[in-house]
C-alpha atoms as a PDB file:
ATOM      1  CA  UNK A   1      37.696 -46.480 -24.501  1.00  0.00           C
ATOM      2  CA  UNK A   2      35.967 -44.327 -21.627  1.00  0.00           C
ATOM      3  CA  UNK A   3      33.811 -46.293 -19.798  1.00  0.00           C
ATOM      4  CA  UNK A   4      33.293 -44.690 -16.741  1.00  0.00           C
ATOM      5  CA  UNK A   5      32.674 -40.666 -17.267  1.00  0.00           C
ATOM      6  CA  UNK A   6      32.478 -39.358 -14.045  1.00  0.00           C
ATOM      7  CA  UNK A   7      32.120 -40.539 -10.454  1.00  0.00           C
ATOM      8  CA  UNK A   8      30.207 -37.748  -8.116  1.00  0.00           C
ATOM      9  CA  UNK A   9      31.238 -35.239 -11.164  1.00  0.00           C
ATOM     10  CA  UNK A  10      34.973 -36.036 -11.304  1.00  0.00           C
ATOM     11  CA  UNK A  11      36.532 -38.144 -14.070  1.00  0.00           C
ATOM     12  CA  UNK A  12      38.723 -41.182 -12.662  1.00  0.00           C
ATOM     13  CA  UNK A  13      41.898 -40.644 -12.911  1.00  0.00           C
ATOM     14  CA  UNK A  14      42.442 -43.726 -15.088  1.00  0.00           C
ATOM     15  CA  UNK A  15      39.775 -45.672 -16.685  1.00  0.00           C
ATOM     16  CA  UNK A  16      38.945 -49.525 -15.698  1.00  0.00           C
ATOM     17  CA  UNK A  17      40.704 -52.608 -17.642  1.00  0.00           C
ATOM     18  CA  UNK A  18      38.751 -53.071 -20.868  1.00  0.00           C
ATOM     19  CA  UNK A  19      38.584 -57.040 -19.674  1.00  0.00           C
ATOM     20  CA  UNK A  20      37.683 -56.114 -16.361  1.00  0.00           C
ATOM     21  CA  UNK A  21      34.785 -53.666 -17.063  1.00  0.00           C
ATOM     22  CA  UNK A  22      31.556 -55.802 -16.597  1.00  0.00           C
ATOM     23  CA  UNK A  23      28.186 -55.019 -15.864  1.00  0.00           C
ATOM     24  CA  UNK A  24      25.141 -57.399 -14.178  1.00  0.00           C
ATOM     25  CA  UNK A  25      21.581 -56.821 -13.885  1.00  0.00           C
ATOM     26  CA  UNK A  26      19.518 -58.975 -11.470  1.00  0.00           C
ATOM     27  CA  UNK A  27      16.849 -58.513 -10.051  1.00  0.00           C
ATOM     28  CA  UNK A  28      15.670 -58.143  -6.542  1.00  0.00           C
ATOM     29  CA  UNK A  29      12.955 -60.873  -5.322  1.00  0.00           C
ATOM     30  CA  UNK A  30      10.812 -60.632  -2.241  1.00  0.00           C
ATOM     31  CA  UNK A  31      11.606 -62.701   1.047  1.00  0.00           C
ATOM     32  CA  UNK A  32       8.611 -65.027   0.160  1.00  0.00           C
ATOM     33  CA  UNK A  33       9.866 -66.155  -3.165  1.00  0.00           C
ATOM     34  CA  UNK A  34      10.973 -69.619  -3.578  1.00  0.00           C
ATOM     35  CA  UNK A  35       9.941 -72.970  -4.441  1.00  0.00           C
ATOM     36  CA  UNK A  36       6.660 -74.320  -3.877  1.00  0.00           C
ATOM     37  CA  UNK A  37       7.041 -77.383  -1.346  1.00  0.00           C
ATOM     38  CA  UNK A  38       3.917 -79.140  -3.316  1.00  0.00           C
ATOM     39  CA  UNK A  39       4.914 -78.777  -6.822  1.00  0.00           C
ATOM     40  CA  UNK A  40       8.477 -77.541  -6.592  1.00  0.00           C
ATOM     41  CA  UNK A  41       7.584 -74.597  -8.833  1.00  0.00           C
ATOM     42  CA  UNK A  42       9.462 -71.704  -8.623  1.00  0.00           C
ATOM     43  CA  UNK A  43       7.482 -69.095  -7.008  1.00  0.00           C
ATOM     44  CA  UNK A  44       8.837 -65.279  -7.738  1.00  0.00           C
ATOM     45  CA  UNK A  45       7.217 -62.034  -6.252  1.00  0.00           C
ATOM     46  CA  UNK A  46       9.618 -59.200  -7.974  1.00  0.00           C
ATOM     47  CA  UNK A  47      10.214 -56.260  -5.760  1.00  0.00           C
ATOM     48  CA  UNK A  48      12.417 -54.348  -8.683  1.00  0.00           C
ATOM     49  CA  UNK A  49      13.854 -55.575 -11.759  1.00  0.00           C
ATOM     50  CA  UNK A  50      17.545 -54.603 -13.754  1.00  0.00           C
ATOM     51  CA  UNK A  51      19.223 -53.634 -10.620  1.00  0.00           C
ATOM     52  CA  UNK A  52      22.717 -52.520 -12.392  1.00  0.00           C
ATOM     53  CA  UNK A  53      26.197 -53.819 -11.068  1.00  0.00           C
ATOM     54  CA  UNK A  54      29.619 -53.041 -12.522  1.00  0.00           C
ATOM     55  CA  UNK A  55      32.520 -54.881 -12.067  1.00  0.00           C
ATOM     56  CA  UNK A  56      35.693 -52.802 -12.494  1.00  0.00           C
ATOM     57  CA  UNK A  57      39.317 -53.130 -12.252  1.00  0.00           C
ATOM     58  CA  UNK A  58      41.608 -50.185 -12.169  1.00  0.00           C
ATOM     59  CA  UNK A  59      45.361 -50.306 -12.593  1.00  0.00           C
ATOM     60  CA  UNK A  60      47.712 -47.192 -12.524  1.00  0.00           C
ATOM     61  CA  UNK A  61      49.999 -45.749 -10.602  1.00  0.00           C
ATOM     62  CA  UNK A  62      49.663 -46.086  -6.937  1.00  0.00           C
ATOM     63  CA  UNK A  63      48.482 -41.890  -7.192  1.00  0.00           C
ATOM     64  CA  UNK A  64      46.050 -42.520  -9.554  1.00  0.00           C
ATOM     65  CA  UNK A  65      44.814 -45.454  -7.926  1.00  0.00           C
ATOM     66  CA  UNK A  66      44.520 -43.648  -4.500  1.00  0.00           C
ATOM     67  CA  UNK A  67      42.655 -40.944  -6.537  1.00  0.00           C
ATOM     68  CA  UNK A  68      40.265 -43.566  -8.123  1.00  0.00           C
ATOM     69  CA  UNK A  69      39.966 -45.292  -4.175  1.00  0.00           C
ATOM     70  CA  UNK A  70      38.261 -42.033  -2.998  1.00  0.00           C
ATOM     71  CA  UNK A  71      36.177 -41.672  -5.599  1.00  0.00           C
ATOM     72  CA  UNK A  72      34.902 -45.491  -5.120  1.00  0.00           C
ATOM     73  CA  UNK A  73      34.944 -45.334  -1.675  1.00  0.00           C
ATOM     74  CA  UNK A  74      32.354 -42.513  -0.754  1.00  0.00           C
ATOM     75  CA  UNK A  75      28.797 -44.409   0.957  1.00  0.00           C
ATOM     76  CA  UNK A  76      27.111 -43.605  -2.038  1.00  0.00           C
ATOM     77  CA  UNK A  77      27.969 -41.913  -5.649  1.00  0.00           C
ATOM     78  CA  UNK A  78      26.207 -40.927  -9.010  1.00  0.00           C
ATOM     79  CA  UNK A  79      28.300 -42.647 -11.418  1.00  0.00           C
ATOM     80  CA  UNK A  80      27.755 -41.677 -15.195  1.00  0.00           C
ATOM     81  CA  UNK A  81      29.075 -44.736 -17.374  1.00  0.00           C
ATOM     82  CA  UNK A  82      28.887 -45.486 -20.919  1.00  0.00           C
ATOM     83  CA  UNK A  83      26.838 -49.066 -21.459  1.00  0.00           C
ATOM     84  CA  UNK A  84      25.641 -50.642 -25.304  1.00  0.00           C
ATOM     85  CA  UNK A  85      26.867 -47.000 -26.598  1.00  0.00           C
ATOM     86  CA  UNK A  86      24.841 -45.555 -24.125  1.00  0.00           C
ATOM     87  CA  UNK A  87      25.545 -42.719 -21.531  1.00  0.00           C
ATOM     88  CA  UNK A  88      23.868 -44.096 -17.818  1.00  0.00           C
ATOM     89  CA  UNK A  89      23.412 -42.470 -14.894  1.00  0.00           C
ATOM     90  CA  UNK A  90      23.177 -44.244 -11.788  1.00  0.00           C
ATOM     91  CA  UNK A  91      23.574 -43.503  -7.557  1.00  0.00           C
ATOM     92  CA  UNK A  92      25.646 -46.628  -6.677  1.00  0.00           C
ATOM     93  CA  UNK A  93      27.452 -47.774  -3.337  1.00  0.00           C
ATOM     94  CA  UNK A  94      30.341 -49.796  -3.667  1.00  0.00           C
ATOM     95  CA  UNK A  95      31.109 -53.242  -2.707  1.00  0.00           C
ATOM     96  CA  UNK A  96      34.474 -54.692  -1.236  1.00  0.00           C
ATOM     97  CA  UNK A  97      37.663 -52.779  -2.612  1.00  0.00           C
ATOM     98  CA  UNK A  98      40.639 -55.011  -3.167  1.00  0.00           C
ATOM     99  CA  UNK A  99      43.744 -53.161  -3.141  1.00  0.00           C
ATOM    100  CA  UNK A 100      47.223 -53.973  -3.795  1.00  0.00           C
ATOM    101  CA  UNK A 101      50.471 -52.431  -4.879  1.00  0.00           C
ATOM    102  CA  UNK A 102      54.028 -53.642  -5.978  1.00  0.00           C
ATOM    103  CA  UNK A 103      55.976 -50.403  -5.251  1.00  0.00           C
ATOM    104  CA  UNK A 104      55.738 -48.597  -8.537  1.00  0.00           C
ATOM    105  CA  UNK A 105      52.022 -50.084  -9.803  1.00  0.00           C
ATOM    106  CA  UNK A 106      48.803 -50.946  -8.089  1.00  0.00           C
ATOM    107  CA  UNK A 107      45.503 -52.204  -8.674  1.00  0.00           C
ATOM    108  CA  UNK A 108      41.838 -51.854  -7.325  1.00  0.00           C
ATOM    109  CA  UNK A 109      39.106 -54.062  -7.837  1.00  0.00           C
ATOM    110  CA  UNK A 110      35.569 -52.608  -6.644  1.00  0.00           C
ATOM    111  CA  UNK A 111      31.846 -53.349  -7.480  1.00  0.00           C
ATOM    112  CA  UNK A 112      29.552 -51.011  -7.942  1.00  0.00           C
ATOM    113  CA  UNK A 113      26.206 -51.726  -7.144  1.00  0.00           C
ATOM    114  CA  UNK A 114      22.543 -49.665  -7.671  1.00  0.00           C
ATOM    115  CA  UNK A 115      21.208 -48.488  -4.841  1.00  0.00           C
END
């Protein structure tokens, strides 16, 4: 399954976990939401709505994870994904990277979130 075509125009080198390919949308509320201290209603002023995230976990060898890392790791990227059957195009940044390695295998976990 290909889930993630291309980051910045170059195909990983290995493609995320199938169980570890996720993707959120949330959206993004204004400072002055809330709750209303009178009624306790919630009060929501939407700035922008279906703000895409993907979860992904990669696992390879340790080259093809370093390969993957740059990719991932550049301030901001247009990542072209496949979602529902859908091709998606999105300019993302990425979240924390969690890397780690035994020696012959290693594996990164990284969000990807819309700018």
């Amino acid at each position: 399954m290909v889930a993630i075509i291309s980051i910045n125009g170059t195909a990983p080198a290995v493609q995320p976990l199938r169980d570890s390919f996720a993707k959120t949308e949330s959206d993004l509320l204004s400072s002055s939401s809330g709750r209303s201290s009178e009624t306790g209603t919630a009060i929501r002023y939407l700035v922008r709505k279906n703000i895409c995230k993907l979860n992904l976990k990669f696992k390879g060898t340790i080259a093809e994870i370093k390969a993957v890392e740059a990719l991932v790791s550049a301030f901001t990227q247009t990542v072209v994904f496949v979602d529902g059957g859908d091709t998606k195009t999105k300019t993302m940044y990425p979240g924390d990277r969690s890397y780690s390695d035994n020696g012959f295998t290693a594996e990164l976990s990284v969000n990807l979130i819309e700018v």
